[in-house]
Every structure is written in C-alpha cells, then in structure tokens.
N, C-alpha and C. Protein backbone atom coordinates (compact mmCIF):
# COMPACT_ATOMS: atom_id res chain seq x y z
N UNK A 1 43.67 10.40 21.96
CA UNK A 1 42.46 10.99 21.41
C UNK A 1 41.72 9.93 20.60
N UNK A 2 40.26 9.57 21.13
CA UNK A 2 39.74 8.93 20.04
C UNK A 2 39.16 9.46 18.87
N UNK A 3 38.75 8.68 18.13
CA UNK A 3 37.70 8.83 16.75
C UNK A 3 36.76 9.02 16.97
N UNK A 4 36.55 10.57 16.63
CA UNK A 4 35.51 11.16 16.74
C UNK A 4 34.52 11.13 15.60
N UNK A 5 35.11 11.16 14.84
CA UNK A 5 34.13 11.19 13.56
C UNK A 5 33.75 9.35 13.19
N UNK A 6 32.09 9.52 12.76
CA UNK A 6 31.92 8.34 13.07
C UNK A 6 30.39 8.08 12.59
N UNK A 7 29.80 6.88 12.37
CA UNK A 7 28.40 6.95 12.76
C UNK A 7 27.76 6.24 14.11
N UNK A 8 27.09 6.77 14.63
CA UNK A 8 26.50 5.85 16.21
C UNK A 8 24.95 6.12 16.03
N UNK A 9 24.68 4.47 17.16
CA UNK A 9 23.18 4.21 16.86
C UNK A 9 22.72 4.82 18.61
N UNK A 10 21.54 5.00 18.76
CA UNK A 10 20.88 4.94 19.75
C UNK A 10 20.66 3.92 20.55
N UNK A 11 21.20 3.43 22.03
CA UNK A 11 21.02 2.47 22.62
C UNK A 11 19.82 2.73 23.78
N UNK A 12 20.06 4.08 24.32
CA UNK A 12 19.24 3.51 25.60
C UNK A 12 19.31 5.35 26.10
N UNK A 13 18.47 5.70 26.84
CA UNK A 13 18.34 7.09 27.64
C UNK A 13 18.77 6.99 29.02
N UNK A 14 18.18 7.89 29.83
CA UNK A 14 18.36 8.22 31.34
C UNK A 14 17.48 9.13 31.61
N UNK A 15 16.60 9.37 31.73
CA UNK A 15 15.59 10.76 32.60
C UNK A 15 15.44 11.58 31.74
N UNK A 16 15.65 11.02 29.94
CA UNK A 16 15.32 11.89 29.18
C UNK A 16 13.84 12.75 29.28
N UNK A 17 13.09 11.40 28.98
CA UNK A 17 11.90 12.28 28.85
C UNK A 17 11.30 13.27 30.31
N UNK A 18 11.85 13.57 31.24
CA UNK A 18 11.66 14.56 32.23
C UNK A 18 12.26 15.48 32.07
N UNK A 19 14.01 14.80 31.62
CA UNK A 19 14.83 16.51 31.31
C UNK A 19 13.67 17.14 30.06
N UNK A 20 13.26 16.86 29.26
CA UNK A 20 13.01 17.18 27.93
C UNK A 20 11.00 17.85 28.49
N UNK A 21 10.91 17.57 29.63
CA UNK A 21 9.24 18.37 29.62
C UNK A 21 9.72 18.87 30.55
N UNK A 22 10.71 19.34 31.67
CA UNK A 22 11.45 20.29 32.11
C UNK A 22 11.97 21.82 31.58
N UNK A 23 12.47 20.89 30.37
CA UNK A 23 12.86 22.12 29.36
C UNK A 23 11.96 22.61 28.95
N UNK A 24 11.12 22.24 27.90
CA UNK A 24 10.14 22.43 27.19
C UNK A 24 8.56 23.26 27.57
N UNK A 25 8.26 22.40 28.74
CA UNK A 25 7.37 22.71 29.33
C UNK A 25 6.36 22.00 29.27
N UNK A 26 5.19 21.81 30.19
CA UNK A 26 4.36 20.44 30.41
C UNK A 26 3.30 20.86 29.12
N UNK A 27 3.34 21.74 28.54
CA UNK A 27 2.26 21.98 27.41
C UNK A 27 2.88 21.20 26.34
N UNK A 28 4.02 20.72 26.25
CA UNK A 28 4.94 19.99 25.01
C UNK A 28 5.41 18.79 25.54
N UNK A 29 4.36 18.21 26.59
CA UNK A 29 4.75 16.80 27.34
C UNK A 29 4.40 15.72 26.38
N UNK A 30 3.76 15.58 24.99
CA UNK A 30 3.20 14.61 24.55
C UNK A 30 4.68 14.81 23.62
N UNK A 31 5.08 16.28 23.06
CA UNK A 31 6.56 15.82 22.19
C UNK A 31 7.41 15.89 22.82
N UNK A 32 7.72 15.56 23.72
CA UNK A 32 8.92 15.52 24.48
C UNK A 32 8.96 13.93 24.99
N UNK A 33 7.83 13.53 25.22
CA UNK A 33 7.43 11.68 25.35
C UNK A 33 7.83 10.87 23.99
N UNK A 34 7.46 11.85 23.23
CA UNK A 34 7.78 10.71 21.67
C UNK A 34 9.55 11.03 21.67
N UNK A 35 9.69 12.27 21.52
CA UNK A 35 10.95 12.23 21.26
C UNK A 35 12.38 11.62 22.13
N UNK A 36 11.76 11.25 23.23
CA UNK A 36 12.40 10.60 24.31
C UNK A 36 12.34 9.03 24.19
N UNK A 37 11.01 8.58 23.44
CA UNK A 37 11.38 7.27 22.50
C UNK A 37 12.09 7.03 21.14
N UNK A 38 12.39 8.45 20.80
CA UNK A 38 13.02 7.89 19.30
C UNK A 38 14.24 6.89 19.59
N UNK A 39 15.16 6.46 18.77
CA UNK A 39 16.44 5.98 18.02
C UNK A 39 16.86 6.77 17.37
N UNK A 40 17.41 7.43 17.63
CA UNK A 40 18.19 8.28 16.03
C UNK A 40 19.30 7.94 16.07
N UNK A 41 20.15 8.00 15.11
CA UNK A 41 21.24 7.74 14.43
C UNK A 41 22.25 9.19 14.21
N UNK A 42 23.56 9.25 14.62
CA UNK A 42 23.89 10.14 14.63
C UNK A 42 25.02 9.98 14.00
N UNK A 43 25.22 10.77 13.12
CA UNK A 43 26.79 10.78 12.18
C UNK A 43 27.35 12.08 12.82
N UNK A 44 28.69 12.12 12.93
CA UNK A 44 29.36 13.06 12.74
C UNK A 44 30.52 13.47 11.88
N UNK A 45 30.78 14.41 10.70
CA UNK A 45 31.60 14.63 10.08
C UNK A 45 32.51 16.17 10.13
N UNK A 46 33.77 16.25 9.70
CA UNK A 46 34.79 16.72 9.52
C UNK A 46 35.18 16.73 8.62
N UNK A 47 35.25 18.58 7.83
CA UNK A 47 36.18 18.50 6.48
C UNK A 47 36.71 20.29 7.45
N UNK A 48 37.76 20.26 7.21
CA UNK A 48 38.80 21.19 7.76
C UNK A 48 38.53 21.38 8.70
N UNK A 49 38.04 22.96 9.21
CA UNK A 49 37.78 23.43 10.20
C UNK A 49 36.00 23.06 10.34
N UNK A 50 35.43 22.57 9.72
CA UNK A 50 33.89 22.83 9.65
C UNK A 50 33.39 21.01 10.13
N UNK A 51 33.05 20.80 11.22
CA UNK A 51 32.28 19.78 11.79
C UNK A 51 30.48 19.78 11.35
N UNK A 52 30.34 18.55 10.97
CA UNK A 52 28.32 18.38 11.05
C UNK A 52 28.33 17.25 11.91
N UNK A 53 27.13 17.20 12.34
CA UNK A 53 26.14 16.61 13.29
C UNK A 53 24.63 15.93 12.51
N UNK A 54 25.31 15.21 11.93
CA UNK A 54 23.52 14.60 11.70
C UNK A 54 22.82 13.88 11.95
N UNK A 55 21.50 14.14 12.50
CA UNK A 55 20.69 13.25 13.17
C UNK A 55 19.68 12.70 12.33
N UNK A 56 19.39 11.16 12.17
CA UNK A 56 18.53 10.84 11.51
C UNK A 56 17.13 10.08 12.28
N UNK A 57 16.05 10.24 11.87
CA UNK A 57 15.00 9.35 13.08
C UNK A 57 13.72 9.34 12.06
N UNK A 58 13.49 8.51 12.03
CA UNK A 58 12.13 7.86 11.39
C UNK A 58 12.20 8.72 10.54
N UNK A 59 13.09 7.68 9.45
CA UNK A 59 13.25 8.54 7.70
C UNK A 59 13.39 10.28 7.86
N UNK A 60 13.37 11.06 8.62
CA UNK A 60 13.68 12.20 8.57
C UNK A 60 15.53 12.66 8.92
N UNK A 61 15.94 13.56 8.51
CA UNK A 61 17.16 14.33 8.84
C UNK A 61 17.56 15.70 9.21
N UNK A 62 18.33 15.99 10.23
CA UNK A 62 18.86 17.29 10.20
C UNK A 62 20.33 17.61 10.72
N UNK A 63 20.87 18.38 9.90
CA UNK A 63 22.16 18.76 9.81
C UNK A 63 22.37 20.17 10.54
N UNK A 64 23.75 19.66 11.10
CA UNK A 64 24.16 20.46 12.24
C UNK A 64 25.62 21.10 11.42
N UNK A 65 25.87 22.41 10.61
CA UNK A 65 27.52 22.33 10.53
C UNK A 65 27.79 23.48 11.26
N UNK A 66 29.29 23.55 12.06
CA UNK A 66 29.72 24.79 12.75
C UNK A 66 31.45 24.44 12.81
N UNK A 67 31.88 25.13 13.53
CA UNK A 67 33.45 25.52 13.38
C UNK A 67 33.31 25.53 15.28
N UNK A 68 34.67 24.89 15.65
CA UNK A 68 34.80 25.09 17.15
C UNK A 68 34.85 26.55 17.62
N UNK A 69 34.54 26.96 18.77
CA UNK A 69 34.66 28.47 19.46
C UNK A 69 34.16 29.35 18.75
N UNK A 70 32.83 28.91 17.65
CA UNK A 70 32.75 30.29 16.75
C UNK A 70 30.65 29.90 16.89
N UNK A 71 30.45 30.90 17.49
CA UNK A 71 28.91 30.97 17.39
C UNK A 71 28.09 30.82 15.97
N UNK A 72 27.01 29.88 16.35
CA UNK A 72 26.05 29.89 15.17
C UNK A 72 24.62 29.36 14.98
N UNK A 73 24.22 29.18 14.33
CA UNK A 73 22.57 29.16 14.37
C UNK A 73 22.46 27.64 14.41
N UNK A 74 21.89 27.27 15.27
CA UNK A 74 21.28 25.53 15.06
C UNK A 74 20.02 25.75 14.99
N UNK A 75 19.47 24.93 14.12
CA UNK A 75 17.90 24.49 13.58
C UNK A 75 17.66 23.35 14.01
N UNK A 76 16.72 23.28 15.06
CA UNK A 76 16.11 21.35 16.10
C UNK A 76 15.49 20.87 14.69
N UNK A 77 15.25 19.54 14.83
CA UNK A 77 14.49 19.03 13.79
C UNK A 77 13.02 19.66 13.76
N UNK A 78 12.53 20.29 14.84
CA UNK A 78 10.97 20.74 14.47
C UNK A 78 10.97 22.04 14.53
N UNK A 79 11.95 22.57 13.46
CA UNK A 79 11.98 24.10 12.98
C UNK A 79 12.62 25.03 13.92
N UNK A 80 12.68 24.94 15.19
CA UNK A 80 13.10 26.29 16.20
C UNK A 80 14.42 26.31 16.10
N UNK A 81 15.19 27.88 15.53
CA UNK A 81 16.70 27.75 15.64
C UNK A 81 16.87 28.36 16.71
N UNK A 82 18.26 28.23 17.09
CA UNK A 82 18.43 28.72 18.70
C UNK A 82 20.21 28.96 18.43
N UNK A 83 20.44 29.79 19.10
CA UNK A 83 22.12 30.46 19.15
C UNK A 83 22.75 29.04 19.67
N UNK A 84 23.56 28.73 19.27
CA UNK A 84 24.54 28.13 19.82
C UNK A 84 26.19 27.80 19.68
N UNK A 85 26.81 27.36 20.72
CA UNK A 85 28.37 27.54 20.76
C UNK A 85 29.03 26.69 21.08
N UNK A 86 29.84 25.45 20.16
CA UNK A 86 30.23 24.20 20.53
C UNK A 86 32.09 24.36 20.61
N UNK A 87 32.66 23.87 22.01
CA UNK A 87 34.34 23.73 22.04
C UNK A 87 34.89 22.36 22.09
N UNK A 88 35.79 22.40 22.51
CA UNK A 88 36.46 21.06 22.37
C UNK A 88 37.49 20.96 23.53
N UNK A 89 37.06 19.89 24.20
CA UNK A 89 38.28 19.82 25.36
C UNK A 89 38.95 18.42 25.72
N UNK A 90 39.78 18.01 24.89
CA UNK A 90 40.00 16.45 24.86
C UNK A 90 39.16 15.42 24.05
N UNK A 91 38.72 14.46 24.26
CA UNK A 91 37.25 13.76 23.80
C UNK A 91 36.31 14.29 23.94
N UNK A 92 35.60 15.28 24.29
CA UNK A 92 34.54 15.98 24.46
C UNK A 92 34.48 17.29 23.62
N UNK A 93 33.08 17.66 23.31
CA UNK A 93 32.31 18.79 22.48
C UNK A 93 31.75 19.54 23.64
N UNK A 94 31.40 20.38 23.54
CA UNK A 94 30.80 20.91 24.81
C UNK A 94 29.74 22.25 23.95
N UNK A 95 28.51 21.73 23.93
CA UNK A 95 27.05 22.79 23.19
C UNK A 95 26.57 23.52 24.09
N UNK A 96 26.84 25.01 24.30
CA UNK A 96 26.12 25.50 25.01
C UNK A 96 24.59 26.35 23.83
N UNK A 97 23.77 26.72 23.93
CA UNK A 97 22.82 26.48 23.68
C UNK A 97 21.79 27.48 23.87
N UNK A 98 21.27 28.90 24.08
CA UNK A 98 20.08 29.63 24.63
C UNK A 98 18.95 29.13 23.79
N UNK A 99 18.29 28.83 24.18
CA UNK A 99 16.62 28.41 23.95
C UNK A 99 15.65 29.45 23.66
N UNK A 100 14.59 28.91 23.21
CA UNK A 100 13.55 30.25 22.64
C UNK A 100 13.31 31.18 24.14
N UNK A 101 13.04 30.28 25.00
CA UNK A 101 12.33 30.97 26.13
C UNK A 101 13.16 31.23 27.28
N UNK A 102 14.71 31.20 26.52
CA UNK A 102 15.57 32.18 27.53
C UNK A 102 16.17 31.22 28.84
N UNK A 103 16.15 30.00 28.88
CA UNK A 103 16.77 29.01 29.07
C UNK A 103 18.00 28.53 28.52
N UNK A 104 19.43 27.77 29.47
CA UNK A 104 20.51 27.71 28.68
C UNK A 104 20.16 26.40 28.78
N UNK A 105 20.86 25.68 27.66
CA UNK A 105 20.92 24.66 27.76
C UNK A 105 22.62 24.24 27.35
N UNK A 106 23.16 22.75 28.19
CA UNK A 106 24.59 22.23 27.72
C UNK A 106 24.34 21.05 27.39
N UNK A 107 25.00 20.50 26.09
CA UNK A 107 24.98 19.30 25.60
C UNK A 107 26.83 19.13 25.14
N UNK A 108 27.16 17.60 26.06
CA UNK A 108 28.05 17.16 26.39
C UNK A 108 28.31 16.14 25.78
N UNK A 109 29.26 15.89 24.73
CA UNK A 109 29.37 15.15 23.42
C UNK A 109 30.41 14.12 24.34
N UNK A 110 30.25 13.24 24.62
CA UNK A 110 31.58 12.83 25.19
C UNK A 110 32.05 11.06 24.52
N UNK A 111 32.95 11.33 23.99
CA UNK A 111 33.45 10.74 22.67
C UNK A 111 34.14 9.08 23.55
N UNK A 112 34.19 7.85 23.39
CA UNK A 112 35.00 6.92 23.49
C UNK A 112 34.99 6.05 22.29
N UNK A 113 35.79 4.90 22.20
CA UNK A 113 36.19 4.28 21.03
C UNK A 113 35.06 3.18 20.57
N UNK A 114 34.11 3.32 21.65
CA UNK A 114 32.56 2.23 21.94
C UNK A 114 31.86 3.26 21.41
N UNK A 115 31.31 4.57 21.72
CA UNK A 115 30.26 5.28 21.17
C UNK A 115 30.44 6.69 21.68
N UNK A 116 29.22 7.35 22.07
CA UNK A 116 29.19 8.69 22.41
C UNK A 116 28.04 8.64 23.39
N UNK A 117 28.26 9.56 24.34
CA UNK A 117 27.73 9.92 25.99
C UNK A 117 27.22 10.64 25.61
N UNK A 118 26.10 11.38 25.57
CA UNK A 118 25.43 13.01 25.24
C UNK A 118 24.94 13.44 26.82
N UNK A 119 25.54 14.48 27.40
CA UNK A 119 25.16 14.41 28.81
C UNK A 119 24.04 16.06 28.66
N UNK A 120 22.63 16.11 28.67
CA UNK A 120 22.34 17.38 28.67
C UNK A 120 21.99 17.83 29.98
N UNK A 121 21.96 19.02 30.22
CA UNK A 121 21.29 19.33 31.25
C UNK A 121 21.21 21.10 31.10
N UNK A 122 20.31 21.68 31.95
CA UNK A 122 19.66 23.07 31.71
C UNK A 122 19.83 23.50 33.02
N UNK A 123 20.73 24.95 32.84
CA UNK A 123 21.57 25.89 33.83
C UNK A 123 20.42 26.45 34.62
N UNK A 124 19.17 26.81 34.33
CA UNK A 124 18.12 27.08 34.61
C UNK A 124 17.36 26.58 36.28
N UNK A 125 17.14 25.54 35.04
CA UNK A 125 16.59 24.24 36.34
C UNK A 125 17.13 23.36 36.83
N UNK A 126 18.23 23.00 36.56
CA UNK A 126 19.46 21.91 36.86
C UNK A 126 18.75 20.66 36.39
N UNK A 127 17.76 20.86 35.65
CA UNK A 127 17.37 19.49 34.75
C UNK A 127 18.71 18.35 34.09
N UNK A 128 18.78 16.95 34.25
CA UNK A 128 19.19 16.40 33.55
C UNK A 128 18.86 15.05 32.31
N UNK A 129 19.62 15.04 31.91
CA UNK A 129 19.27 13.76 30.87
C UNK A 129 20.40 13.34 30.00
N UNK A 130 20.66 11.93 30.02
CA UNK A 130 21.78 11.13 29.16
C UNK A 130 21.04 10.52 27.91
N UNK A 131 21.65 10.33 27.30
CA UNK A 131 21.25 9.37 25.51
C UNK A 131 22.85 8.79 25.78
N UNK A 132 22.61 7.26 25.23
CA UNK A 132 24.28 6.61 25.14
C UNK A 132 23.60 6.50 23.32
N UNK A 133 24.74 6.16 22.86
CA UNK A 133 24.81 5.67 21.58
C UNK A 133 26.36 4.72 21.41
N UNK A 134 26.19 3.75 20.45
CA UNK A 134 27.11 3.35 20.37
C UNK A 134 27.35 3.41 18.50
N UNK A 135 28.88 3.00 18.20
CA UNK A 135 29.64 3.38 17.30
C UNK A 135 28.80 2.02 16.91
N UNK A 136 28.79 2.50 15.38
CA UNK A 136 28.26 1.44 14.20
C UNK A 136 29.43 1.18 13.17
C-alpha cells in the first residue's frame, strides 16, 4: 500500500477540457477552458476515520472532508454542492458523484509512490478526462 496522504502538484491533463464542456455543457465552455488550464495543488489528509481533499489554484482553496462508504455533501470551488460517495479499494478512492443536472459523475483517485492519476469520466455520456499530478 502506498502513501496516500501527501501533497501533489499538477503536471499535465488528457481531454480535460472536453470531458469538462461535456459535463457541463457548451453554455459553460469558457469555464470549463480556464479550469482545464489551471495547476492546482492537491493535499490530502487523514485524522482517524475522516479524510480531506484540498485543492488549491490561484491563491484560492477548497476543502473536501468525508469518511469512506458514508455519503456526503461536496462543495466545487464555484459554490455548487453535489451528493457524493468516496470508497477505497487498494491504492485507489473511487468518487461517485450526482451532479446538479442529474448526471453521474466517477472520479478515480489512483494513488502511486510518484503522484496521483485522477481518472474522471461521466456514466451519462461516457465522457472522459485524466489530470496526473505528482507528489511534492
């Protein structure tokens, strides 16, 4: 099992910005373009049962805390919360996700001793998109 808990930087995407105006929709193609250029920085922490997720990007932050197999509210950085449900299966997190507009979405945490894989993609449309990050 690696080390999961950690901080990692943003290296590089994959078809983000299409998965992300896929999802979204072409009326939110100009934020889904920026946000497909950010860098963010992602920490993840562990105190007992309770994991956070924090993402940082151009001086802003948002915090993610939840407990494995137990449903709860995530807040995106631009206000919309959305149900979601994160497990654990080896090195991997696994976010499943319902969206405002009734879309699922899965985000695939996938952990090595170099960085973290984020594999998303939407049950919907079979949209995909990768973010690598590596361990800092």
């Amino acid at each position: 099992m690696v080390q999961i808990v950690g901080k990692y930087e943003h290296e590089r995407s994959e078809n983000l910005e299409e998965y992300l105006k896929t999802v979204v929709g072409e009326e939110h193609a100009d934020k889904a373009a920026t946000f497909a250029q950010s860098k963010p920085v992602l920490e993840v922490g562990n105190n007992g049962d309770d994991y956070t997720i924090t993402v940082s990007n151009d001086g802003k932050s948002n915090t993610t805390t939840f407990q494995l197999g137990v449903p709860y509210d995530e807040t995106m950085p631009h206000g919309v919360t959305m149900k979601s449900l994160t497990t654990q299966e080896g090195d991997k997190f696994t976010t499943k996700t319902e969206l405002p507009n009734g879309n699922k979405s899965v985000r695939v945490y996938e952990f090595t001793e170099n960085g973290i894989t984020v594999h998303l993609s939407d049950e919907n449309t079979g949209a995909k998109g990768t973010r690598y990050y590596k361990r800092m």
